[in-house]
C-alpha atoms as a PDB file:
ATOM      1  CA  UNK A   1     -41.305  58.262 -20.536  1.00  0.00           C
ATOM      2  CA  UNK A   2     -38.981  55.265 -20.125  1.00  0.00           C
ATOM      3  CA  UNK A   3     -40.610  51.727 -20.694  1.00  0.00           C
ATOM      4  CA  UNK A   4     -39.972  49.002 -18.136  1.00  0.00           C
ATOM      5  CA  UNK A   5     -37.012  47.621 -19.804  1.00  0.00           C
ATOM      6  CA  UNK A   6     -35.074  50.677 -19.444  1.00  0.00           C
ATOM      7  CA  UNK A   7     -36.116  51.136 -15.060  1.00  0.00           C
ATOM      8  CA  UNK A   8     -35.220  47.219 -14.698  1.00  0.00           C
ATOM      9  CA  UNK A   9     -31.966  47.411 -16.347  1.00  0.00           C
ATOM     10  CA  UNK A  10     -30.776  50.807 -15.319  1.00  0.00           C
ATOM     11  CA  UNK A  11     -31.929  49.220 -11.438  1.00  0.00           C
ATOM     12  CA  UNK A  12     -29.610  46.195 -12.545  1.00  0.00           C
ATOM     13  CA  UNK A  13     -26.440  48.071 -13.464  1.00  0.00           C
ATOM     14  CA  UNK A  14     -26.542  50.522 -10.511  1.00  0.00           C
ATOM     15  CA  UNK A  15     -27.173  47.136  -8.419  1.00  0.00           C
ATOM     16  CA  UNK A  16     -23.585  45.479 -10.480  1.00  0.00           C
ATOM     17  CA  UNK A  17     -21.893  49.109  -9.915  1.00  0.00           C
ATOM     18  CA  UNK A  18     -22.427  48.713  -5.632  1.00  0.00           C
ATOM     19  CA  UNK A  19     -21.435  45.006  -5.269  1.00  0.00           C
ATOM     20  CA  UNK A  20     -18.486  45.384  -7.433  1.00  0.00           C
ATOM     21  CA  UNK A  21     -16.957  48.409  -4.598  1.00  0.00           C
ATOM     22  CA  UNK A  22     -17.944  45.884  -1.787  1.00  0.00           C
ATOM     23  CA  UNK A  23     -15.285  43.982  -0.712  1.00  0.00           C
ATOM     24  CA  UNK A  24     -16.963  41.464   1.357  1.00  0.00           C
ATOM     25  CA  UNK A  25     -16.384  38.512  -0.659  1.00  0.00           C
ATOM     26  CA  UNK A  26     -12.923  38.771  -1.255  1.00  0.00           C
ATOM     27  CA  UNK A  27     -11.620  36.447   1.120  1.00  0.00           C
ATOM     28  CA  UNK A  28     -13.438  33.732  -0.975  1.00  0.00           C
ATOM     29  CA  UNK A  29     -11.362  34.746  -3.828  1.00  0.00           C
ATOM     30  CA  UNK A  30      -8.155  34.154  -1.560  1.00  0.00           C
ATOM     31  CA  UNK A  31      -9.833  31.143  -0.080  1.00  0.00           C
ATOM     32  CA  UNK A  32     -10.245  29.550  -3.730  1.00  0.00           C
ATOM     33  CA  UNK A  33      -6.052  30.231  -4.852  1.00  0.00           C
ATOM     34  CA  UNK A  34      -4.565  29.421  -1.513  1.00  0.00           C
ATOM     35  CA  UNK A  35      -6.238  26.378  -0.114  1.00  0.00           C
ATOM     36  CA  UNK A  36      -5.164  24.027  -2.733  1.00  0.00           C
ATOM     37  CA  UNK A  37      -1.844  24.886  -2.128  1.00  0.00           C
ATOM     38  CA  UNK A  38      -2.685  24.664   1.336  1.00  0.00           C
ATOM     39  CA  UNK A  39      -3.873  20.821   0.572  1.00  0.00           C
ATOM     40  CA  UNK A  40      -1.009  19.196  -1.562  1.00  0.00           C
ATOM     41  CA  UNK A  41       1.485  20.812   1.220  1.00  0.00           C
ATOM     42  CA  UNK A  42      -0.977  19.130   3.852  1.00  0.00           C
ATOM     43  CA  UNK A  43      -0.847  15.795   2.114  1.00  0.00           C
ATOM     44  CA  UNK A  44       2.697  15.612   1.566  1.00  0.00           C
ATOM     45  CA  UNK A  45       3.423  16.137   4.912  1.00  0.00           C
ATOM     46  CA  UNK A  46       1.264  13.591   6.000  1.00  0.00           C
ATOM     47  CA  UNK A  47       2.890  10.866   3.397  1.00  0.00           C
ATOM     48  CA  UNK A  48       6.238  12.193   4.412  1.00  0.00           C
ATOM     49  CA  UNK A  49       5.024  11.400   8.051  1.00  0.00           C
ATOM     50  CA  UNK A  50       3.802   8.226   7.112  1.00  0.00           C
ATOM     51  CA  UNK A  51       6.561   7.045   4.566  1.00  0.00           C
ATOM     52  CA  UNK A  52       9.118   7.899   7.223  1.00  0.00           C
ATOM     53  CA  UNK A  53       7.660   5.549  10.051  1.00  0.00           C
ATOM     54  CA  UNK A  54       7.828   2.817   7.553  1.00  0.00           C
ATOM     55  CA  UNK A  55      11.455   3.239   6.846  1.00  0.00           C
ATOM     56  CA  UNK A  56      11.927   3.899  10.528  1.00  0.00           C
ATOM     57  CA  UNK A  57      10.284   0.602  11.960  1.00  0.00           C
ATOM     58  CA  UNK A  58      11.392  -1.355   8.517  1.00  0.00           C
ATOM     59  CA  UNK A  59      15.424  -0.598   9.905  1.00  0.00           C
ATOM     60  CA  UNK A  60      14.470  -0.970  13.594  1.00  0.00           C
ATOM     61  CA  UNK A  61      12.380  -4.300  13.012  1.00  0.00           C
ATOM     62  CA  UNK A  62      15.464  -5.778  11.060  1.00  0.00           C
ATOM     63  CA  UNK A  63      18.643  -4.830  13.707  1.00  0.00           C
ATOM     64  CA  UNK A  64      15.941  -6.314  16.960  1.00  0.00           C
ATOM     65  CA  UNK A  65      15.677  -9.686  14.431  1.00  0.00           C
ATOM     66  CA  UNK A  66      18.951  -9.881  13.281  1.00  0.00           C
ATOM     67  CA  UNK A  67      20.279  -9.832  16.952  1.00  0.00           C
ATOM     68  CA  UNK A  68      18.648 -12.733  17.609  1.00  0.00           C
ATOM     69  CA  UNK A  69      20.110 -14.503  14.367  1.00  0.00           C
ATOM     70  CA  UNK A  70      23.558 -12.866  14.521  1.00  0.00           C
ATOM     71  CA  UNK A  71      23.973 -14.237  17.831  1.00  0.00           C
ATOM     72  CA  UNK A  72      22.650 -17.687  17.080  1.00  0.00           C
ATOM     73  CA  UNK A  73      19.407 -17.425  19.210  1.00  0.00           C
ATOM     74  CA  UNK A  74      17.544 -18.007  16.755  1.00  0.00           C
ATOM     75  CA  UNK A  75      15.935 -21.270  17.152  1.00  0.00           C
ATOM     76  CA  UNK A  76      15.184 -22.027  13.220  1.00  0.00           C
ATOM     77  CA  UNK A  77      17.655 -19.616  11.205  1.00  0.00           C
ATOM     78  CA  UNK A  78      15.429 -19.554   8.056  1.00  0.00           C
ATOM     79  CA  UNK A  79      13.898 -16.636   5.502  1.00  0.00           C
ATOM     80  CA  UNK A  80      10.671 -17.604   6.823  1.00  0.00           C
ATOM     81  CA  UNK A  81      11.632 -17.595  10.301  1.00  0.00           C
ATOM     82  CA  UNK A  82      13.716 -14.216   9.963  1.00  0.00           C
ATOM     83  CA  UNK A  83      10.684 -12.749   8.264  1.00  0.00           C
ATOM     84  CA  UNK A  84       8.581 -13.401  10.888  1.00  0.00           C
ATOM     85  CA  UNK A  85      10.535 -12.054  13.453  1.00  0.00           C
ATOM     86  CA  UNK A  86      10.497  -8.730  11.136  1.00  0.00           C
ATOM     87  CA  UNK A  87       6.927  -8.429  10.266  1.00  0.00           C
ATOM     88  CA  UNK A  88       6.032  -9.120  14.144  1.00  0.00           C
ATOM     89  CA  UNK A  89       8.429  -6.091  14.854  1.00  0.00           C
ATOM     90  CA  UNK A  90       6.673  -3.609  12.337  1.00  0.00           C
ATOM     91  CA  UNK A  91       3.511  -2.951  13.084  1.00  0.00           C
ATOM     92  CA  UNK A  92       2.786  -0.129  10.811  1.00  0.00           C
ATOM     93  CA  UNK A  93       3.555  -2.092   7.728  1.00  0.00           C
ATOM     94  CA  UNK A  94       0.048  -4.141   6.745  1.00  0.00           C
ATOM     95  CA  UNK A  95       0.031  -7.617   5.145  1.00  0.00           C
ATOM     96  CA  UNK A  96       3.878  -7.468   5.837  1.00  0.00           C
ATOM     97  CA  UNK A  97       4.563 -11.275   5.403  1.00  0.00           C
ATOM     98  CA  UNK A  98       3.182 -10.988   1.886  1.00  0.00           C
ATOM     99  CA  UNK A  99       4.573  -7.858   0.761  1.00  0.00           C
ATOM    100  CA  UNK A 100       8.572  -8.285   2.668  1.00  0.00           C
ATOM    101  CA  UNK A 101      11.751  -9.881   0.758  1.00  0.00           C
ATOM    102  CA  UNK A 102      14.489 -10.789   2.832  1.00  0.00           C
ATOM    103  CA  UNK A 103      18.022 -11.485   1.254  1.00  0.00           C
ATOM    104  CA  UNK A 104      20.993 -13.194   3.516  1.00  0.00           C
ATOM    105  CA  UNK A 105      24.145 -13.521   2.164  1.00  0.00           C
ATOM    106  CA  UNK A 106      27.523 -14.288   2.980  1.00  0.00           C
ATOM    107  CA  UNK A 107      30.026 -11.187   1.341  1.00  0.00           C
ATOM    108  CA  UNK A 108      33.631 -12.084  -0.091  1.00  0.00           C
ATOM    109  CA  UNK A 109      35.928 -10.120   2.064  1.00  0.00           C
ATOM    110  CA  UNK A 110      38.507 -10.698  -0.521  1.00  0.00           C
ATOM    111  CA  UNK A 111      36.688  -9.703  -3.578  1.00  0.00           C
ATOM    112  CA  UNK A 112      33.824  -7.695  -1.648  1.00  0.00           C
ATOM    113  CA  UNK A 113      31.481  -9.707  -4.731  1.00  0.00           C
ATOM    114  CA  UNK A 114      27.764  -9.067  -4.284  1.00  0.00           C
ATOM    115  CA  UNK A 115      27.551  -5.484  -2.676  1.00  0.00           C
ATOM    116  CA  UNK A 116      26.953  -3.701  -6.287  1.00  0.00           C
ATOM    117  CA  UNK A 117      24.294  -5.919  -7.207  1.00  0.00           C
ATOM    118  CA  UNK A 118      20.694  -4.210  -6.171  1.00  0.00           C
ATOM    119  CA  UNK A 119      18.179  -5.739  -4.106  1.00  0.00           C
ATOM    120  CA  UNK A 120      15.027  -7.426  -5.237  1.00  0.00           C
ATOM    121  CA  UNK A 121      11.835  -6.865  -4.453  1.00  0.00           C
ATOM    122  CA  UNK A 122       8.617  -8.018  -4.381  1.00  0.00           C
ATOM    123  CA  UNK A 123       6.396  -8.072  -7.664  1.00  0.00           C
ATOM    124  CA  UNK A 124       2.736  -7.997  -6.669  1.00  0.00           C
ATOM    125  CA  UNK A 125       1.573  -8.445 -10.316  1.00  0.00           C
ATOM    126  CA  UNK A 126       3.829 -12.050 -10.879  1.00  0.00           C
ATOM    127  CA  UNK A 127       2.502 -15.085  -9.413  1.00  0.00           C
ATOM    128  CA  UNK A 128       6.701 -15.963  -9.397  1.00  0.00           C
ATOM    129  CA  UNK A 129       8.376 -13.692  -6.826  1.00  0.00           C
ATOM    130  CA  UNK A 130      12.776 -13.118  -7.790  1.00  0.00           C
ATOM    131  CA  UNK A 131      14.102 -16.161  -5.951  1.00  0.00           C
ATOM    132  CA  UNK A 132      16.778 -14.540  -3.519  1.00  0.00           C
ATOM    133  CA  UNK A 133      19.935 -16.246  -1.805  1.00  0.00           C
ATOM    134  CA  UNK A 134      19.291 -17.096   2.047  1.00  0.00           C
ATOM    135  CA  UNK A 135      22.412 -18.686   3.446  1.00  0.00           C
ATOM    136  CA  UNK A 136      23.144 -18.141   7.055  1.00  0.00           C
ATOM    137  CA  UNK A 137      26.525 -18.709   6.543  1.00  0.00           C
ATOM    138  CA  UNK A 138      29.399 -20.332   9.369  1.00  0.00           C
ATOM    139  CA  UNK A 139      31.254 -18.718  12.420  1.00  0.00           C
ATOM    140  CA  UNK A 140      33.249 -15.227  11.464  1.00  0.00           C
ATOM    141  CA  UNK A 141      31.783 -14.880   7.951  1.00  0.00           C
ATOM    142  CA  UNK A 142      30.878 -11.438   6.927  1.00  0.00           C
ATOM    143  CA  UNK A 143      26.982 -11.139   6.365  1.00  0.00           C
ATOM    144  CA  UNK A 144      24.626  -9.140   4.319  1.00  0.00           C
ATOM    145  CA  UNK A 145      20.729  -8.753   5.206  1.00  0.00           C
ATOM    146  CA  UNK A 146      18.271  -6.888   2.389  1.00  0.00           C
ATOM    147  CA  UNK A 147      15.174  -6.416   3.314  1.00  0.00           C
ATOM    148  CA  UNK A 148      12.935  -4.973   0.615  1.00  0.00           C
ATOM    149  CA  UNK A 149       9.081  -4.449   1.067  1.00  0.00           C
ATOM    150  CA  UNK A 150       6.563  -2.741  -1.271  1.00  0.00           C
ATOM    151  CA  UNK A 151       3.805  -0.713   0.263  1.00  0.00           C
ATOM    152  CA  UNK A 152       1.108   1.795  -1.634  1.00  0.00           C
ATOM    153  CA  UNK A 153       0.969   5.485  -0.681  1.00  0.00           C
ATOM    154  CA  UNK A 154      -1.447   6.438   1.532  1.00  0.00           C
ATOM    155  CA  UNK A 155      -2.795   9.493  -0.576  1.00  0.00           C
ATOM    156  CA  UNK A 156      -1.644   8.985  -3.935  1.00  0.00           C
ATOM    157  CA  UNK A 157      -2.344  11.880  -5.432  1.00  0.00           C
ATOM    158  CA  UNK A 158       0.223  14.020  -2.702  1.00  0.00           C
ATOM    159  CA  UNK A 159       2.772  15.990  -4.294  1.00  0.00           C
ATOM    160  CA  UNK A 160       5.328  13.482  -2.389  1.00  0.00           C
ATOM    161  CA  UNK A 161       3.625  10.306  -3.395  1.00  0.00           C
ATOM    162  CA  UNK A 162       3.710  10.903  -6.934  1.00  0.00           C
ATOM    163  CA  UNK A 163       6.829  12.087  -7.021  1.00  0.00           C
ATOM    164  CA  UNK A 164       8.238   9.011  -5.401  1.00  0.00           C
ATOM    165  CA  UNK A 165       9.440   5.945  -7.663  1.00  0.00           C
ATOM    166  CA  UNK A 166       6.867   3.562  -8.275  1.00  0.00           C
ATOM    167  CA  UNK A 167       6.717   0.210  -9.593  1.00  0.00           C
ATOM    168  CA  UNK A 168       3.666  -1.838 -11.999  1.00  0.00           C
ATOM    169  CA  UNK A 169       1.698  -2.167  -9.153  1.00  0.00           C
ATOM    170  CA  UNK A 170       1.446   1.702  -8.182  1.00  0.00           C
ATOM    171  CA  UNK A 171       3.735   0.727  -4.314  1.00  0.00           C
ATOM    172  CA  UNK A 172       7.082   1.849  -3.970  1.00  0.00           C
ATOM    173  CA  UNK A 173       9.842   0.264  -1.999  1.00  0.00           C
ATOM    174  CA  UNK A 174      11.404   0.586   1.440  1.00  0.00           C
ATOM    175  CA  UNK A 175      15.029  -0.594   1.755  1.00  0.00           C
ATOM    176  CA  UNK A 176      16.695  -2.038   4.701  1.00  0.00           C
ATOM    177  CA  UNK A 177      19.948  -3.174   4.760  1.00  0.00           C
ATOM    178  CA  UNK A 178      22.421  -4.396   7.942  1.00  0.00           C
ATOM    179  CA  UNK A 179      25.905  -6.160   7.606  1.00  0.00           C
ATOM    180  CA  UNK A 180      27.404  -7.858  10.641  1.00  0.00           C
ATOM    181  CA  UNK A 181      29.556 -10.819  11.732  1.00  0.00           C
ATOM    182  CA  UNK A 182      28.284 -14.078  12.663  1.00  0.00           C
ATOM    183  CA  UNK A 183      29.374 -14.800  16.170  1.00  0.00           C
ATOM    184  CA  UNK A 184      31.477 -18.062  16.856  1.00  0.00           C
ATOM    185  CA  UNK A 185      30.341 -20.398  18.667  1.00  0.00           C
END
């Protein structure tokens, strides 16, 4: 005669012998491999989609306010004036007056001095920001605009976000740049 042991775990292992042939729990398997795959190519594309707008509106933002400056339109030619006009331009970039550096300066068509130099940026951990030239220059002079501003990713841990180059603060930089001729009066 078998004791009670033996019924309960000879029930147990023909119970373990059926649910291992059934196969209806095997897309969970899948489900648990693929979807974090599935995720970080999800998030990506959504920084991608997000970091490209930036760029896109940083460039557009700075040709619609140089315009204005490049044809001397611009009622008070200044950084802070010419920063303005940019952050009012890109609307996708928050707290844009705090977080945008704008370099003007006049380029040496002799010696072409200036061009290899890189731009600065913002440094949101200094209380000092890099001080950066801003002259507007005089008729016919060649002319250089930087525009540098530092935003954060908007999921961090995306496969594109933290692959991207990043400074102190955890942001990384969007570069615009524009050269043109100051009109003559």
């Amino acid at each position: 005669m078998m004791s009670a042991l033996g019924i309960v775990l000879r029930a147990a292992g023909r119970a373990l012998r059926r649910g291992a042939r059934r196969e209806d729990g095997s897309s969970t398997i899948e489900f648990v491999f693929y979807f974090p795959l599935f995720f970080a190519v999800l998030a990506s594309s959504i920084e991608a989609g997000i970091f490209m707008s930036r760029q896109v509106m940083l460039e557009r933002a700075v040709d619609i306010s140089l315009r204005s400056l490049r044809l001397g339109t611009m009622e008070d030619p200044s950084a802070n004036a010419l920063r303005d006009a940019i952050c009012d331009e890109t609307v996708i970039i928050r707290n844009c007056r705090e977080v945008l550096l704008l370099e003007l300066r006049r380029i040496d068509t002799t010696t072409w001095d200036g061009l290899e130099t890189p731009p600065s940026c913002i440094d949101r951990n200094e209380e000092i920001q890099p001080v950066t030239q801003f002259t507007p220059g005089t008729d016919n002079e060649l002319m250089m605009v930087r525009a540098c501003v530092v935003v954060d990713p908007i999921i961090p841990t995306s496969g594109l976000a933290m692959a991207l180059p990043r400074d102190a603060s955890g942001g990384y930089r969007l570069l615009a740049s524009s050269v043109f001729v100051n009109e003559p009066s």
